[in-house]
C-alpha atoms as a PDB file:
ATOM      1  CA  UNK A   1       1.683 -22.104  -9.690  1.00  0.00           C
ATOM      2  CA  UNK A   2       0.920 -19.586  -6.353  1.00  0.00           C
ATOM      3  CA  UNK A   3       0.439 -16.386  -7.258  1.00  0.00           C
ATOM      4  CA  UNK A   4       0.656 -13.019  -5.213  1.00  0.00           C
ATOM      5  CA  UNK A   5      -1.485  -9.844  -6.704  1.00  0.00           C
ATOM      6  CA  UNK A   6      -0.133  -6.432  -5.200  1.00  0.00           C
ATOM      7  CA  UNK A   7      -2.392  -3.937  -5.828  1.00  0.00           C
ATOM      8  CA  UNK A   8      -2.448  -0.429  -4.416  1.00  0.00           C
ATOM      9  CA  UNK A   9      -5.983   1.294  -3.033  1.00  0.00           C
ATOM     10  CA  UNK A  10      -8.408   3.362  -5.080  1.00  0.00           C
ATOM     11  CA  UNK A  11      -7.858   6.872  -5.189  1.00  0.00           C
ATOM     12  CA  UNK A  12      -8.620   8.422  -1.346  1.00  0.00           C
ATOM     13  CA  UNK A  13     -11.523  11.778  -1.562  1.00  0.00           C
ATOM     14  CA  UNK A  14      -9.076  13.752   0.523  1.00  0.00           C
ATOM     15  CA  UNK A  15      -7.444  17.555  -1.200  1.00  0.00           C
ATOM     16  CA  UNK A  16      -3.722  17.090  -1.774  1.00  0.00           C
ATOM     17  CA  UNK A  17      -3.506  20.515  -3.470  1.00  0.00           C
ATOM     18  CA  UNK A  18      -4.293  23.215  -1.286  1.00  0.00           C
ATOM     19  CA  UNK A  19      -1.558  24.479   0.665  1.00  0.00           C
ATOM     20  CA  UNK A  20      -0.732  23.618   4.359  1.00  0.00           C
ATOM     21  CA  UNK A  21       1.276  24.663   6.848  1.00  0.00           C
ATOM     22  CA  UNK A  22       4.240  22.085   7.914  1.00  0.00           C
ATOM     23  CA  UNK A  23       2.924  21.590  11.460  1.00  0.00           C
ATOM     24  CA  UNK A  24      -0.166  20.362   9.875  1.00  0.00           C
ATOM     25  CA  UNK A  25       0.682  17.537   7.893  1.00  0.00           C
ATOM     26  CA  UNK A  26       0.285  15.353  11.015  1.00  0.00           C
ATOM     27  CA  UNK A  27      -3.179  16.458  10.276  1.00  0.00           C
ATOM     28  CA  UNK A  28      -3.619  15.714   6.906  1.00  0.00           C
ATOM     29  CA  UNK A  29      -2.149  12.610   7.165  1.00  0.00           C
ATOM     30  CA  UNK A  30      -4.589  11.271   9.993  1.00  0.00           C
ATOM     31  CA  UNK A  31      -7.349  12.983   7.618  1.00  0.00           C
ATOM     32  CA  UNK A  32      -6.323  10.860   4.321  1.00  0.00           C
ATOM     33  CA  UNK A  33      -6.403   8.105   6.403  1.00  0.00           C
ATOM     34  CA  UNK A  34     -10.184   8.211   7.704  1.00  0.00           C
ATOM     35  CA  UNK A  35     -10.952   9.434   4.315  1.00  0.00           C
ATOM     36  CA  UNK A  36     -13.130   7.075   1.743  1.00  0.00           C
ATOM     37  CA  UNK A  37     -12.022   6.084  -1.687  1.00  0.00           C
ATOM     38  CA  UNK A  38     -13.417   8.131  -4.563  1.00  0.00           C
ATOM     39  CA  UNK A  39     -16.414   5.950  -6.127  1.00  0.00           C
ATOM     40  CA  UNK A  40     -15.823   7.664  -9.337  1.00  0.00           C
ATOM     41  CA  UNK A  41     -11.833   6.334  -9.841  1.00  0.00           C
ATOM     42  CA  UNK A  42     -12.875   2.778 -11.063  1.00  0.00           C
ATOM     43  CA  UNK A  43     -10.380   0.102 -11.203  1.00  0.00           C
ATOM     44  CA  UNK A  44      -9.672  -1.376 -14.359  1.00  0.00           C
ATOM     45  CA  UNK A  45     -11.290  -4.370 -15.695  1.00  0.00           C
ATOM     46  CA  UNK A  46      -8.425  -6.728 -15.384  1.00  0.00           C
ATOM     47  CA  UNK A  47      -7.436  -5.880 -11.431  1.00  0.00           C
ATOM     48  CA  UNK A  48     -11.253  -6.840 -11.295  1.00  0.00           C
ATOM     49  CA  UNK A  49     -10.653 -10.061 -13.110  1.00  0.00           C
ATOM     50  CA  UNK A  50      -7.893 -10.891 -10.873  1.00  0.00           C
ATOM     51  CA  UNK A  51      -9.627 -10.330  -7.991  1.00  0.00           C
ATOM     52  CA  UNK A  52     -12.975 -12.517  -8.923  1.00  0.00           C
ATOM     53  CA  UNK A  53     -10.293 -15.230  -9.417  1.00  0.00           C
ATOM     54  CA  UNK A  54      -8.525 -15.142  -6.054  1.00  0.00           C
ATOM     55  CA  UNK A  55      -9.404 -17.425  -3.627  1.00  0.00           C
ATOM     56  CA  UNK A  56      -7.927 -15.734  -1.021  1.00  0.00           C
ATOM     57  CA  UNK A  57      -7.959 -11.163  -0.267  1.00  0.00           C
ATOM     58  CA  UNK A  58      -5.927  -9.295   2.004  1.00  0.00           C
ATOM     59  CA  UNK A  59      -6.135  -5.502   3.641  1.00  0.00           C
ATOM     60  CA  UNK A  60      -4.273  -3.165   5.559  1.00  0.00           C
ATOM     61  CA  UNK A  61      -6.714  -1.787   8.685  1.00  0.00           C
ATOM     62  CA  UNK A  62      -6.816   1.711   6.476  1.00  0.00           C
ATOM     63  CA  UNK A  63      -9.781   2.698   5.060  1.00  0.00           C
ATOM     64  CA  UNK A  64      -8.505   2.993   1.722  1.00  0.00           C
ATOM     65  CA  UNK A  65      -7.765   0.004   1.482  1.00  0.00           C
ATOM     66  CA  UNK A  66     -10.415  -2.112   3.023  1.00  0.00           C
ATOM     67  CA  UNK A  67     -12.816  -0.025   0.494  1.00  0.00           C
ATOM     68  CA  UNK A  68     -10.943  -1.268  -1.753  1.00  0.00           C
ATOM     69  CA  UNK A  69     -10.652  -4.577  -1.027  1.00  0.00           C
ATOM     70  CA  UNK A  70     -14.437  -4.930  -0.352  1.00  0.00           C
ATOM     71  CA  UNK A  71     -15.025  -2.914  -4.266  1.00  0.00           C
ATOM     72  CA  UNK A  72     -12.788  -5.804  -5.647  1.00  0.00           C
ATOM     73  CA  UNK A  73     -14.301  -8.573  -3.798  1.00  0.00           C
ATOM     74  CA  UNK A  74     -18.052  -7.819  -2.979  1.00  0.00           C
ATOM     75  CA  UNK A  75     -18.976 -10.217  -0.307  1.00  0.00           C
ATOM     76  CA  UNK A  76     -15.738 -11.854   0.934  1.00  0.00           C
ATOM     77  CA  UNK A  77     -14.002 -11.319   4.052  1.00  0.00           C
ATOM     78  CA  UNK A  78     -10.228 -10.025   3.616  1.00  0.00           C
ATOM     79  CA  UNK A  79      -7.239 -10.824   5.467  1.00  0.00           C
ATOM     80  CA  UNK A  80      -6.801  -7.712   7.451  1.00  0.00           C
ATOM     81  CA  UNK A  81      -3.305  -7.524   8.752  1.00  0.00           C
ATOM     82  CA  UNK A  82      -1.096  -4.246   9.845  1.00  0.00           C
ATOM     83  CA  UNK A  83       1.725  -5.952   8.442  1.00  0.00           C
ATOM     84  CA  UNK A  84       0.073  -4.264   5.293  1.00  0.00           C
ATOM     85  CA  UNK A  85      -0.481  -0.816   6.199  1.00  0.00           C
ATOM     86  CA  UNK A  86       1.402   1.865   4.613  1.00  0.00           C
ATOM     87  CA  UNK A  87       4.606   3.557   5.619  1.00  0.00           C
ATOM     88  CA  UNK A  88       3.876   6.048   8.175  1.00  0.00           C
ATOM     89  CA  UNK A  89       5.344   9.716   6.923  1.00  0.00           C
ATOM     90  CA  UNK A  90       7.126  11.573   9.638  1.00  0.00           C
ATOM     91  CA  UNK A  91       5.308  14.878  10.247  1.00  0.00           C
ATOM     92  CA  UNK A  92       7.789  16.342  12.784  1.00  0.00           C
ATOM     93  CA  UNK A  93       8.142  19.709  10.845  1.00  0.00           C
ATOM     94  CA  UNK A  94       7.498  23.006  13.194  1.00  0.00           C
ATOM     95  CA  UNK A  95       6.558  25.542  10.234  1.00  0.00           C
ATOM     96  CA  UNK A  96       4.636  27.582   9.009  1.00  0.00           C
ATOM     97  CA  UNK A  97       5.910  27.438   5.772  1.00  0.00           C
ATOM     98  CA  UNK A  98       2.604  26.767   3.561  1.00  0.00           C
ATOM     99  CA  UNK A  99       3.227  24.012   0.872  1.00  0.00           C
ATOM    100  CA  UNK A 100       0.553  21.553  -0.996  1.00  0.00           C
ATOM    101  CA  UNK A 101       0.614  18.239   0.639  1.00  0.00           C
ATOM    102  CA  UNK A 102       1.794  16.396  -1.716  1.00  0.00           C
ATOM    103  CA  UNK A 103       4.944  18.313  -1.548  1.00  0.00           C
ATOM    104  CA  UNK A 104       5.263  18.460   2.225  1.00  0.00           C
ATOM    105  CA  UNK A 105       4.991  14.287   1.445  1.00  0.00           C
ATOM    106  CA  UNK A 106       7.641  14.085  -0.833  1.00  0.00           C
ATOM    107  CA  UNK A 107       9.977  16.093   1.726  1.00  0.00           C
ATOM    108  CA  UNK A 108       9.088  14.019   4.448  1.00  0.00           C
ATOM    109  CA  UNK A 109       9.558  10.860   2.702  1.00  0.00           C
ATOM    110  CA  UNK A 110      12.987  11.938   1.079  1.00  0.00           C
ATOM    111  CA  UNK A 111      13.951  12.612   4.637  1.00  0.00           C
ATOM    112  CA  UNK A 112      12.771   9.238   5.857  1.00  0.00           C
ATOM    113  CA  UNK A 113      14.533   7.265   2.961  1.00  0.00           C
ATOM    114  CA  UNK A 114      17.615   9.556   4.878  1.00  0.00           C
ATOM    115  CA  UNK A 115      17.230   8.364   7.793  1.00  0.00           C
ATOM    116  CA  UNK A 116      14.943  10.806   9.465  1.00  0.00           C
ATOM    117  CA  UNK A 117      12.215   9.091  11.188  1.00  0.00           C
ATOM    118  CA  UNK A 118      10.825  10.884  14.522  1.00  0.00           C
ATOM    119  CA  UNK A 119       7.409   9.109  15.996  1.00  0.00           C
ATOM    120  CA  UNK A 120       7.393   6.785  12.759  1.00  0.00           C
ATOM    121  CA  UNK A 121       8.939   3.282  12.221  1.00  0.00           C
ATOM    122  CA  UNK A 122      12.482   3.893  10.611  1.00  0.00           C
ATOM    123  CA  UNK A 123      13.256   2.610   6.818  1.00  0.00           C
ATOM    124  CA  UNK A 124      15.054  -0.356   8.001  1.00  0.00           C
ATOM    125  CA  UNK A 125      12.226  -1.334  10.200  1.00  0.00           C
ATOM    126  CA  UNK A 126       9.685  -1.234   7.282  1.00  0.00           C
ATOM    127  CA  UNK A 127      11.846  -3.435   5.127  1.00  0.00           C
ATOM    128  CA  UNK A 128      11.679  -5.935   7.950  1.00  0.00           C
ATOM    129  CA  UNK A 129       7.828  -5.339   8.094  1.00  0.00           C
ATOM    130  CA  UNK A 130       7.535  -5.872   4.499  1.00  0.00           C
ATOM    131  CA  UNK A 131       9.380  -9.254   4.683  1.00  0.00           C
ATOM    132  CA  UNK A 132       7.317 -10.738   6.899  1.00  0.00           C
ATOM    133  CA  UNK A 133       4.536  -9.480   4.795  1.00  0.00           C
ATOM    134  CA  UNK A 134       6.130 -10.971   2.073  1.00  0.00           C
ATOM    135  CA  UNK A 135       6.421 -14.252   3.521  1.00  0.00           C
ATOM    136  CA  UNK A 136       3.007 -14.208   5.360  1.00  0.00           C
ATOM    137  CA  UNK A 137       1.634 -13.864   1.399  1.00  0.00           C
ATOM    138  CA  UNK A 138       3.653 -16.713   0.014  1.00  0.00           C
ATOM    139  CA  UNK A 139       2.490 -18.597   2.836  1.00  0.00           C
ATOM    140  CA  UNK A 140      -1.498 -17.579   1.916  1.00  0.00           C
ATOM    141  CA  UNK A 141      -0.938 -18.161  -2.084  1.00  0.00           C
ATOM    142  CA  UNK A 142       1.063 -21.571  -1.393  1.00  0.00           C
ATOM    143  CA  UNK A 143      -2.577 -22.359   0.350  1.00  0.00           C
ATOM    144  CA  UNK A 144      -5.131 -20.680  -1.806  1.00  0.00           C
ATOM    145  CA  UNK A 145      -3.040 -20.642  -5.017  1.00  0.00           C
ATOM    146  CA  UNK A 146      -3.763 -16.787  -5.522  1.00  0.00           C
ATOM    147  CA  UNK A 147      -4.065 -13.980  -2.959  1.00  0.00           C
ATOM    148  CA  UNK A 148      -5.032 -10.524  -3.765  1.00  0.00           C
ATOM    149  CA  UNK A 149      -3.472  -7.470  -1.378  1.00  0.00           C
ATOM    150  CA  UNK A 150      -5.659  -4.752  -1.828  1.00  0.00           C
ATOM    151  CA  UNK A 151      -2.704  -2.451  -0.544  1.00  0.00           C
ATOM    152  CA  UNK A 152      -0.674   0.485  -0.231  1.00  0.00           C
ATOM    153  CA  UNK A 153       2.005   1.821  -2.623  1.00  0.00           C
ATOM    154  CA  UNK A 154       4.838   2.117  -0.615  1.00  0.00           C
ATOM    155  CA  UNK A 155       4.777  -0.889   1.589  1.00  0.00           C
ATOM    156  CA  UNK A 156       3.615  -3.013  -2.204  1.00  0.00           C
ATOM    157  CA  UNK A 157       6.843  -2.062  -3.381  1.00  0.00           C
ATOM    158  CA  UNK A 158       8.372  -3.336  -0.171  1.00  0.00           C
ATOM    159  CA  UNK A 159       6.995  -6.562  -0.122  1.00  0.00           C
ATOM    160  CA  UNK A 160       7.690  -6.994  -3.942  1.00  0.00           C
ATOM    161  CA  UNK A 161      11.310  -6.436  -3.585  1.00  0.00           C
ATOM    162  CA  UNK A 162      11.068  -8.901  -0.915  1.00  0.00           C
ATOM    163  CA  UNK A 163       9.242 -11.409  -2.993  1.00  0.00           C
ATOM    164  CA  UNK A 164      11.863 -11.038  -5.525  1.00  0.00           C
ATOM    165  CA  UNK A 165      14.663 -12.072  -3.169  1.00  0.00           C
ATOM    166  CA  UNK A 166      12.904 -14.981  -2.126  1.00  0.00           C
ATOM    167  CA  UNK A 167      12.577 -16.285  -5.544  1.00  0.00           C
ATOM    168  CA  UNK A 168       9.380 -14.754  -6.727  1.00  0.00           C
ATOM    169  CA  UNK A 169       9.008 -13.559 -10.607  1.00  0.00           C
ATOM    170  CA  UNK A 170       7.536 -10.265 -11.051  1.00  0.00           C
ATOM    171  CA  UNK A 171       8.163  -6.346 -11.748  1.00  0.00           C
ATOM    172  CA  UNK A 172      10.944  -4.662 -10.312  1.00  0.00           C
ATOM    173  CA  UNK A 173       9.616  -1.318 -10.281  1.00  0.00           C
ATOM    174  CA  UNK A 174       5.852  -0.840  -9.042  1.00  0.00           C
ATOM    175  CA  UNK A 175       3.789   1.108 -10.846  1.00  0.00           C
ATOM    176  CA  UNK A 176       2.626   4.747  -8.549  1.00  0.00           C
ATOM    177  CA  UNK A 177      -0.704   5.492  -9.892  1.00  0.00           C
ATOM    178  CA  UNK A 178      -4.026   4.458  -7.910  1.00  0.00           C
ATOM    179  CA  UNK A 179      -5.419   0.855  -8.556  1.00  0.00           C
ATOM    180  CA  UNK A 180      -1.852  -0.036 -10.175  1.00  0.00           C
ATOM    181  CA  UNK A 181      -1.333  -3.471  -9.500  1.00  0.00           C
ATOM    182  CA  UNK A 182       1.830  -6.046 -10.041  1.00  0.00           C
ATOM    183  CA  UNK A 183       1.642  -9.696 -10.298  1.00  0.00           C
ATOM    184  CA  UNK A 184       4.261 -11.929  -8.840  1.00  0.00           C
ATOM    185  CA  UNK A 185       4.896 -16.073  -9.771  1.00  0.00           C
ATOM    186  CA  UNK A 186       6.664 -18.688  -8.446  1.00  0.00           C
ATOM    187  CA  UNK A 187       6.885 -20.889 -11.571  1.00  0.00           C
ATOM    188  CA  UNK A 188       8.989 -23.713  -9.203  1.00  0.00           C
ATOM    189  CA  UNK A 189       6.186 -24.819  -7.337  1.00  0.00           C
END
């Protein structure tokens, strides 16, 4: 029976909590991106297991995630596809208005999920992203019989809805925290 692992990135060594202006989160974004993963946030034992067992790893291009992906799977190559990268936050706001960014992120996504999308792909256009994701997986675990995506949280819960449409067994709701993971079947094949 294939089997698709979605599994978000290890926690990023980047400050979320001290308070930025508006017209920086451009900034911080870009910075959380370059940043490395936090060798003290270990993933759990059983993402571990899961990961020795697939056959077949995949990776966004973002750090976070291709640490990740190399701290599951020591040794093997991913799949590194943009398909996979996270949801880009808009960071379009002129203020000075000082907030932590992790607030400043929840604004801008709510906005996105609105419609609001300057300089960043639109919500409609990451659904679309995330289904070919989706079916770029399925095609990978109807090869390999498991594949790993060593991912982002976002985009995971993207491609799961999508794998749920197309027939795929698994959580509807992701789980947020760092090394979460959610495993999807297709029992019919």
């Amino acid at each position: 029976m294939p089997r698709i692992i979605l599994a978000r990135h290890g926690k990023p060594l980047w400050d979320s909590m001290t308070p930025i202006p508006g017209s920086a989160l451009a900034e911080w974004v870009a910075g959380i991106d370059t940043a490395p993963i936090d060798p003290t946030y270990r993933p759990p034992a059983a993402l571990e297991r899961l990961a020795r067992n697939s056959p077949a790893i995949a990776a966004s291009p973002l750090r976070r995630s291709l640490e990740s992906a190399a701290l599951l799977a020591p040794g093997t190559a991913p799949l590194v596809d943009p398909l996979f990268r996270e949801v880009w936050l808009p960071t379009a706001f002129n203020t000075k208005l000082r907030l932590p960014p992790k607030v400043w992120a929840v604004v801008a996504r709510s906005a996105w999920y609105s419609g609001w999308s300057p300089h960043v792909e639109s919500f409609p256009e990451a659904r679309r992203r995330a289904a070919t994701a989706a079916t770029l997986l399925a095609r990978l675990a109807s090869v390999h019989g498991q594949v790993l995506l060593a991912g982002h949280g976002l985009m995971n819960g993207l491609i799961g809805k999508r794998l749920r449409r197309f027939g795929w067994h698994g959580p509807r709701l992701r789980p947020r925290r760092y090394w979460a993971y959610c495993v999807y079947d297709r029992p019919d094949e």
